[in-house]
PDB file of N, CA and C in Angstrom:
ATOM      1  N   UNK A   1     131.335  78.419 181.184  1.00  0.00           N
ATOM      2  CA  UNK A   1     132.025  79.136 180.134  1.00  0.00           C
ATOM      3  C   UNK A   1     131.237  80.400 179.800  1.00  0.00           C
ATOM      4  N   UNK A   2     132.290  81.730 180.109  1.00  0.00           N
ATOM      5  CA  UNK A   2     131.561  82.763 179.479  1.00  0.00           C
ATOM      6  C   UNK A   2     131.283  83.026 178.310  1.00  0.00           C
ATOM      7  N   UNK A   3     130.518  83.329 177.498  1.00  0.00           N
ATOM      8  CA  UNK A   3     130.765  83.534 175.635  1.00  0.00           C
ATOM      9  C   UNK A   3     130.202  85.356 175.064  1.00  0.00           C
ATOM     10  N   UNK A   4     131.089  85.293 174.281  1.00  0.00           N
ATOM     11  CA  UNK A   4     130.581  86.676 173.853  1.00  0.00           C
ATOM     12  C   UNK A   4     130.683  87.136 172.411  1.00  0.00           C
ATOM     13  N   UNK A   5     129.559  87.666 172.021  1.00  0.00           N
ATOM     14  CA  UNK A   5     129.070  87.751 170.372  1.00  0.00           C
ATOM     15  C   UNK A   5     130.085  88.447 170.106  1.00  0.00           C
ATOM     16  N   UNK A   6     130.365  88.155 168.448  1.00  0.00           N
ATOM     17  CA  UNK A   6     131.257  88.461 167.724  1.00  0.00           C
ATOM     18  C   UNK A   6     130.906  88.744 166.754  1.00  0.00           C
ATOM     19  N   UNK A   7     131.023  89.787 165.637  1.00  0.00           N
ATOM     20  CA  UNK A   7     130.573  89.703 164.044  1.00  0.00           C
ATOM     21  C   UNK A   7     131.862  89.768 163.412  1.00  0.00           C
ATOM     22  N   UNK A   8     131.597  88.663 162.595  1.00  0.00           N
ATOM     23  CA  UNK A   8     133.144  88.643 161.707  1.00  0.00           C
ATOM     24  C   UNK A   8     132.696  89.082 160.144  1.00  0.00           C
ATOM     25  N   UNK A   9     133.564  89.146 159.097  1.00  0.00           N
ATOM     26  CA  UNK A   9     132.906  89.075 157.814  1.00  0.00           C
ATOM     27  C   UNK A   9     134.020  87.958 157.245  1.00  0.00           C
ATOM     28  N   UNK A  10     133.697  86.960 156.977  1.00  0.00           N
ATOM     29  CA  UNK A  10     134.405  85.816 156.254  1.00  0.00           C
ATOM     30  C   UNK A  10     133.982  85.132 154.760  1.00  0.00           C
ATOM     31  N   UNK A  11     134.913  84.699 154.126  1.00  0.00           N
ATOM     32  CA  UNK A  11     134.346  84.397 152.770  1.00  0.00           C
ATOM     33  C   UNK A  11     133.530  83.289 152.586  1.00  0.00           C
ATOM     34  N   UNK A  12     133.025  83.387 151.533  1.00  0.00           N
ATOM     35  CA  UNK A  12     131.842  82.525 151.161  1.00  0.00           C
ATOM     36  C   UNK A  12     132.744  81.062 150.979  1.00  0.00           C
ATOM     37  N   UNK A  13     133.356  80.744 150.531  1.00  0.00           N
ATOM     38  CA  UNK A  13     134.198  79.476 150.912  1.00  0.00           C
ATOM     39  C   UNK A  13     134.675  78.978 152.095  1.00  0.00           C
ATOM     40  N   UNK A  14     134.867  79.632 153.009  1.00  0.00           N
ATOM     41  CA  UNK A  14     135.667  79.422 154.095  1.00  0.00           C
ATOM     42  C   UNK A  14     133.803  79.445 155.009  1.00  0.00           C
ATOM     43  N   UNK A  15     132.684  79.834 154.836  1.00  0.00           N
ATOM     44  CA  UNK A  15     131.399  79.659 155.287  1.00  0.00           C
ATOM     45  C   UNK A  15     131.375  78.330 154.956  1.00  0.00           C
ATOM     46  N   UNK A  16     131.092  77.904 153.896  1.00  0.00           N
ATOM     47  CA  UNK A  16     130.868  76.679 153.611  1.00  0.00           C
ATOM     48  C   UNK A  16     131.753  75.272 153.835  1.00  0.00           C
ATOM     49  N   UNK A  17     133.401  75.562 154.367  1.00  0.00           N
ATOM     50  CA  UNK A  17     133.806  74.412 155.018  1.00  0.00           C
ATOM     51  C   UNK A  17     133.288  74.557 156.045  1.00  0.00           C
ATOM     52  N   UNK A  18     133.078  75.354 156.777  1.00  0.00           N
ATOM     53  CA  UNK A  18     132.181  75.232 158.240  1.00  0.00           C
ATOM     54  C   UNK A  18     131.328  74.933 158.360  1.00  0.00           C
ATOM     55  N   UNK A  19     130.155  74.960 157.809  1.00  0.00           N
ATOM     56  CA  UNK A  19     129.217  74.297 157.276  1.00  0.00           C
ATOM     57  C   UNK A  19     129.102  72.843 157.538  1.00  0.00           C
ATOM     58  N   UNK A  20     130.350  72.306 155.734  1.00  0.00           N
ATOM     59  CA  UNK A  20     130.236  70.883 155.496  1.00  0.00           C
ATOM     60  C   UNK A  20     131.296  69.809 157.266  1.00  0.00           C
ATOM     61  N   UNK A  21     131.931  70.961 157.869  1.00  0.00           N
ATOM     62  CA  UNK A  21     133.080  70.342 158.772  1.00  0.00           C
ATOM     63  C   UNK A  21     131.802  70.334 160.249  1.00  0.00           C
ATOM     64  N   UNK A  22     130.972  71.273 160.376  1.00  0.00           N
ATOM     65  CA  UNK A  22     130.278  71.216 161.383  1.00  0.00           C
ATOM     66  C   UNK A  22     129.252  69.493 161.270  1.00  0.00           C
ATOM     67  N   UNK A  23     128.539  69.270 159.815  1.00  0.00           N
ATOM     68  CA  UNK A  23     128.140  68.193 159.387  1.00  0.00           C
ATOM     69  C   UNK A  23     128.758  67.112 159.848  1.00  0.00           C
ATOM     70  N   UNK A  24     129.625  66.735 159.323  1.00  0.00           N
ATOM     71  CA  UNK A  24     130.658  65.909 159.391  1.00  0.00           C
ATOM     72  C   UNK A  24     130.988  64.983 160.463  1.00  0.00           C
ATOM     73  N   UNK A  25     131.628  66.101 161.314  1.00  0.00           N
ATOM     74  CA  UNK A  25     131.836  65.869 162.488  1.00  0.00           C
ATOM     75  C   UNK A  25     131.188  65.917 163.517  1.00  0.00           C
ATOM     76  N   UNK A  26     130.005  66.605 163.594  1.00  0.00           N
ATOM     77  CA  UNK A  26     128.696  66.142 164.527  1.00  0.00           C
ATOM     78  C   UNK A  26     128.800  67.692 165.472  1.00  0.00           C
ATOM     79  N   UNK A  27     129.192  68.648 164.988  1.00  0.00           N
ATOM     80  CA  UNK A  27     129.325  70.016 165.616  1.00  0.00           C
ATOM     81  C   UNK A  27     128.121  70.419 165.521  1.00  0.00           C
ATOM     82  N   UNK A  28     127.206  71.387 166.829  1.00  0.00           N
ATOM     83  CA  UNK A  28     125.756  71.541 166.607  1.00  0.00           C
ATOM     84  C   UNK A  28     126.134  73.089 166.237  1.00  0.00           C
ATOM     85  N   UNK A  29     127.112  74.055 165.653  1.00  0.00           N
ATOM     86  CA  UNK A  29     127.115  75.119 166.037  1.00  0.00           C
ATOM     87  C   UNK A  29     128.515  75.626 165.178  1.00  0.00           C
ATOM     88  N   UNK A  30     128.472  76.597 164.120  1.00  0.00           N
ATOM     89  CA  UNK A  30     129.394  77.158 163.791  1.00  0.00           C
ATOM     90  C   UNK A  30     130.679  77.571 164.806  1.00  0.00           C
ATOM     91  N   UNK A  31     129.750  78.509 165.757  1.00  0.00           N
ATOM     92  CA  UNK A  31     130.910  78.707 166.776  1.00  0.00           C
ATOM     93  C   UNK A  31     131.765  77.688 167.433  1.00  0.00           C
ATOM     94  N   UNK A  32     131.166  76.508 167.566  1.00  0.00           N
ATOM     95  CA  UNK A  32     132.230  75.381 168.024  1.00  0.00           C
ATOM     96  C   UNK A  32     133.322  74.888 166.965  1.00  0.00           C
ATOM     97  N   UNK A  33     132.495  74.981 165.616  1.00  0.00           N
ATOM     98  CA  UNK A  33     133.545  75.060 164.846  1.00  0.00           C
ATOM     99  C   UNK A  33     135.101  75.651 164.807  1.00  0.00           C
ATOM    100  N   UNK A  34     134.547  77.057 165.021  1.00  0.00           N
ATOM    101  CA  UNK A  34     135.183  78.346 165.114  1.00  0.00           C
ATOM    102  C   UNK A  34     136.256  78.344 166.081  1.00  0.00           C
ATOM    103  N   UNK A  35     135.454  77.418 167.370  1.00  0.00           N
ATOM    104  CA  UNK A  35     136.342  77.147 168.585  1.00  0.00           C
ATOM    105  C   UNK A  35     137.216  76.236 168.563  1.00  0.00           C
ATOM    106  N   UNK A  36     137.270  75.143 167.792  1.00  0.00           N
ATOM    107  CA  UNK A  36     137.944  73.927 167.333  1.00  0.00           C
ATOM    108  C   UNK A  36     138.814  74.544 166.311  1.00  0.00           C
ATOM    109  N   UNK A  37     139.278  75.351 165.967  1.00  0.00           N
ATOM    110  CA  UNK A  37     139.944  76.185 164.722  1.00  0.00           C
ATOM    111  C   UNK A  37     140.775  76.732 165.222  1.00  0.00           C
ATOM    112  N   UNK A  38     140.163  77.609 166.627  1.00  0.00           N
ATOM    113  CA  UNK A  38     141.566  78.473 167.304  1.00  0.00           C
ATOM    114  C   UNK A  38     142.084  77.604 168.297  1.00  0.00           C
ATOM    115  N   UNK A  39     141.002  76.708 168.932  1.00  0.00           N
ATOM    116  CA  UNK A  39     141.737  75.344 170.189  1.00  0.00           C
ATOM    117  C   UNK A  39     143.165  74.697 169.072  1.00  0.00           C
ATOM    118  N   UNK A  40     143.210  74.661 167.910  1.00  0.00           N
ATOM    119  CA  UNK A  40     144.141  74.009 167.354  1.00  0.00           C
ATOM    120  C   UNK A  40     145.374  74.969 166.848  1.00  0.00           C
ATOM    121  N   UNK A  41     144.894  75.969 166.177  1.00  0.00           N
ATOM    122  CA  UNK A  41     145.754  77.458 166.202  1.00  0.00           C
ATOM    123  C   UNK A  41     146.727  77.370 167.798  1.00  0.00           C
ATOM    124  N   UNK A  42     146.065  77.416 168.711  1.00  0.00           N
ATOM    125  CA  UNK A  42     147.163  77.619 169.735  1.00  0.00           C
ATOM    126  C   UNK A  42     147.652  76.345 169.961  1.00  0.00           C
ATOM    127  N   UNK A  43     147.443  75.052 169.763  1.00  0.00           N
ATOM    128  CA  UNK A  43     147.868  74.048 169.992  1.00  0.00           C
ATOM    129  C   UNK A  43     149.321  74.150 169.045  1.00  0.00           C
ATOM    130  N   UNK A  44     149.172  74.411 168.158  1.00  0.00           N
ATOM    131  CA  UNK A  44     150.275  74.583 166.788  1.00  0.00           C
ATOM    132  C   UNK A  44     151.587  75.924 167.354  1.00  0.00           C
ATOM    133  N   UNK A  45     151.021  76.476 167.593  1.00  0.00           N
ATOM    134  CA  UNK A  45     151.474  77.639 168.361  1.00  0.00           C
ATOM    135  C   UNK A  45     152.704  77.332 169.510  1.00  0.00           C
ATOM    136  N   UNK A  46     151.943  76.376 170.125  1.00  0.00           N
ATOM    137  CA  UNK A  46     152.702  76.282 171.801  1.00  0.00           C
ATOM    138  C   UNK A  46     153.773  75.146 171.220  1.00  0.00           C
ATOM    139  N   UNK A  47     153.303  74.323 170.172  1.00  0.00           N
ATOM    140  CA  UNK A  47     154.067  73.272 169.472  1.00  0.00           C
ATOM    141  C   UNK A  47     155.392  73.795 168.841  1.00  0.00           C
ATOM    142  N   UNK A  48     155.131  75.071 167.830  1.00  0.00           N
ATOM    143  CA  UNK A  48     155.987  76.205 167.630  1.00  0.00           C
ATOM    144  C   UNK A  48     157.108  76.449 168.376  1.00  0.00           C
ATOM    145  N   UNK A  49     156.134  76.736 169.095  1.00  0.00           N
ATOM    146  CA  UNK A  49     157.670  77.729 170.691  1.00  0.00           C
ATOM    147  C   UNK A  49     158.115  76.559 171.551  1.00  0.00           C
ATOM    148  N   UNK A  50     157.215  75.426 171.337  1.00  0.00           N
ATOM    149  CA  UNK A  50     158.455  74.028 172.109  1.00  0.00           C
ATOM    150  C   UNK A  50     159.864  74.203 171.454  1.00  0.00           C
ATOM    151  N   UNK A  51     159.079  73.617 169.715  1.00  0.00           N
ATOM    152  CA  UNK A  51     160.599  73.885 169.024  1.00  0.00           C
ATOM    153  C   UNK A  51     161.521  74.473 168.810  1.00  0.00           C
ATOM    154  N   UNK A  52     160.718  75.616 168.769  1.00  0.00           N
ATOM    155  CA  UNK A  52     162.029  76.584 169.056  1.00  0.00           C
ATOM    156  C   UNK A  52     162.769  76.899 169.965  1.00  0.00           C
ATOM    157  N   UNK A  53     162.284  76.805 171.406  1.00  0.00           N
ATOM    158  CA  UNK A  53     162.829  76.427 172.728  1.00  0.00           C
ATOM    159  C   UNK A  53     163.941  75.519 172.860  1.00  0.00           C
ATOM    160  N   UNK A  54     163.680  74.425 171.957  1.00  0.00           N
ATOM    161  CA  UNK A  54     164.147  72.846 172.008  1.00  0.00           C
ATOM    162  C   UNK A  54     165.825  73.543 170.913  1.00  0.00           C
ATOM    163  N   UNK A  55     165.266  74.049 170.012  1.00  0.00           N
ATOM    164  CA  UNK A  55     166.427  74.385 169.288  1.00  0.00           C
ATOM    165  C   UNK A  55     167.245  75.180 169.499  1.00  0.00           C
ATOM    166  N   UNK A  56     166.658  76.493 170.630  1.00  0.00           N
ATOM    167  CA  UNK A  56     167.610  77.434 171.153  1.00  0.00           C
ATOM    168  C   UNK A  56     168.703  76.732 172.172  1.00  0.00           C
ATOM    169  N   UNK A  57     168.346  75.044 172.758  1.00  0.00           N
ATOM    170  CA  UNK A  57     169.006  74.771 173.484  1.00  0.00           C
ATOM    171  C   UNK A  57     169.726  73.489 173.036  1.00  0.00           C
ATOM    172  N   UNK A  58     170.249  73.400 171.766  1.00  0.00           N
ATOM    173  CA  UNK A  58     170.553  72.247 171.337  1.00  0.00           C
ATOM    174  C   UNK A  58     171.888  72.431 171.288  1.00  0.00           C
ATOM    175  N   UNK A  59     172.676  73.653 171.192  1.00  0.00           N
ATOM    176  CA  UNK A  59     174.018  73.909 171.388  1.00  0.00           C
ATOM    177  C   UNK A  59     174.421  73.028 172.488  1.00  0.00           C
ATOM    178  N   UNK A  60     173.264  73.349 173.937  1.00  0.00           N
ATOM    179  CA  UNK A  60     174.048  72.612 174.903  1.00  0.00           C
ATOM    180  C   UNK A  60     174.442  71.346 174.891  1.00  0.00           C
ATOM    181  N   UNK A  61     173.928  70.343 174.197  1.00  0.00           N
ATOM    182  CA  UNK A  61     174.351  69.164 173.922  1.00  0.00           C
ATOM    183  C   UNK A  61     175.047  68.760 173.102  1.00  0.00           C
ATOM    184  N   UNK A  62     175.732  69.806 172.731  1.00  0.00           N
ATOM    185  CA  UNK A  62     177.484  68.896 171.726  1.00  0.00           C
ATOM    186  C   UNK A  62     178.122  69.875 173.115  1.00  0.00           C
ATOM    187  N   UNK A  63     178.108  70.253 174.126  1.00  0.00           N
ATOM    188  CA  UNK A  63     179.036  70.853 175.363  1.00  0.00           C
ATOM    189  C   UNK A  63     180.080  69.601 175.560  1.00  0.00           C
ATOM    190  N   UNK A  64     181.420  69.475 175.377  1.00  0.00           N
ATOM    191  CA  UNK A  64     181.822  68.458 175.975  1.00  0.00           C
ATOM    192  C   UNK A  64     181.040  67.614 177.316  1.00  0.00           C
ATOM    193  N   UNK A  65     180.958  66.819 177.670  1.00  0.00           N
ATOM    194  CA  UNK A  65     181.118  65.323 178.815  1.00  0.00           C
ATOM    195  C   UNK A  65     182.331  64.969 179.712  1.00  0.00           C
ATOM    196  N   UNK A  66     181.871  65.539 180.752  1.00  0.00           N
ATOM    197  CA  UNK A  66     183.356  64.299 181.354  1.00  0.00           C
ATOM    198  C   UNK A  66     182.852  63.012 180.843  1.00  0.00           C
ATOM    199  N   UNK A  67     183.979  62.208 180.681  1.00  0.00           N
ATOM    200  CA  UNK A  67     183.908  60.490 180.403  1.00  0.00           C
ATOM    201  C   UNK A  67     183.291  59.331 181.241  1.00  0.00           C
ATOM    202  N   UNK A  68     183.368  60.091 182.808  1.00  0.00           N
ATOM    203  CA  UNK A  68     182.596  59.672 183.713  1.00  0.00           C
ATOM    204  C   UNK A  68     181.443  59.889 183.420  1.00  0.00           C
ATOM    205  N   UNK A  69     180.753  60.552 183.080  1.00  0.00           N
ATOM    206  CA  UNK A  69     179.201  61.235 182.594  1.00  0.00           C
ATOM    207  C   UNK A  69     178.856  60.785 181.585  1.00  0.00           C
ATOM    208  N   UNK A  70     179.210  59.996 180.526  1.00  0.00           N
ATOM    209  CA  UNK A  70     178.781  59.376 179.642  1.00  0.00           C
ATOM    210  C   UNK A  70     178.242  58.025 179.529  1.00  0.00           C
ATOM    211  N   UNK A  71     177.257  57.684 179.049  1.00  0.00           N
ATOM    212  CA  UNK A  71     176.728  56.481 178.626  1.00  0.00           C
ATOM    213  C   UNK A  71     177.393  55.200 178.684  1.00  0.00           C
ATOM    214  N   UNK A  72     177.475  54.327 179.500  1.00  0.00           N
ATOM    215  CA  UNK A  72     178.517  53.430 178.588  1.00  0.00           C
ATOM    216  C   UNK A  72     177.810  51.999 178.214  1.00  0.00           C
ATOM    217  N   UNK A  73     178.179  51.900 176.992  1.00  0.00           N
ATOM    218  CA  UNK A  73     177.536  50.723 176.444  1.00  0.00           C
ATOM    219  C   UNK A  73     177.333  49.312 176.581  1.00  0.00           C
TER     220      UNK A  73
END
């Protein structure tokens, strides 16, 4: 893994959940923190554009059925 320095300026609250969340959870390193923050940001993200994917295509399924093509119970 390549890595490359960054200077951010972030608030004094949002320092200190990183902090108590690096503790916590056994993180040796703000930046992994940092990395576990955006690994989930895009996780939420791609989760996002499933749904919306999923919903741009939901019309197709009230499309009529032939009767042959249907389920039968």
């Amino acid at each position: 893994m390549h890595a490359k320095k960054l200077t951010i300026s972030i608030k004094t609250s949002s320092l200190k959940f990183i902090g108590e969340y690096l503790k916590v959870h056994g993180f040796k390193t703000r930046s992994q923190v940092i990395e576990k923050a955006i690994a989930l940001l895009r996780e939420q993200e791609l989760e996002s554009d499933s749904r919306e994917a999923a919903e741009e295509n939901e019309p197709l399924s009230e499309l009529p059925v032939a009767e042959h093509l249907k389920e039968k119970d």
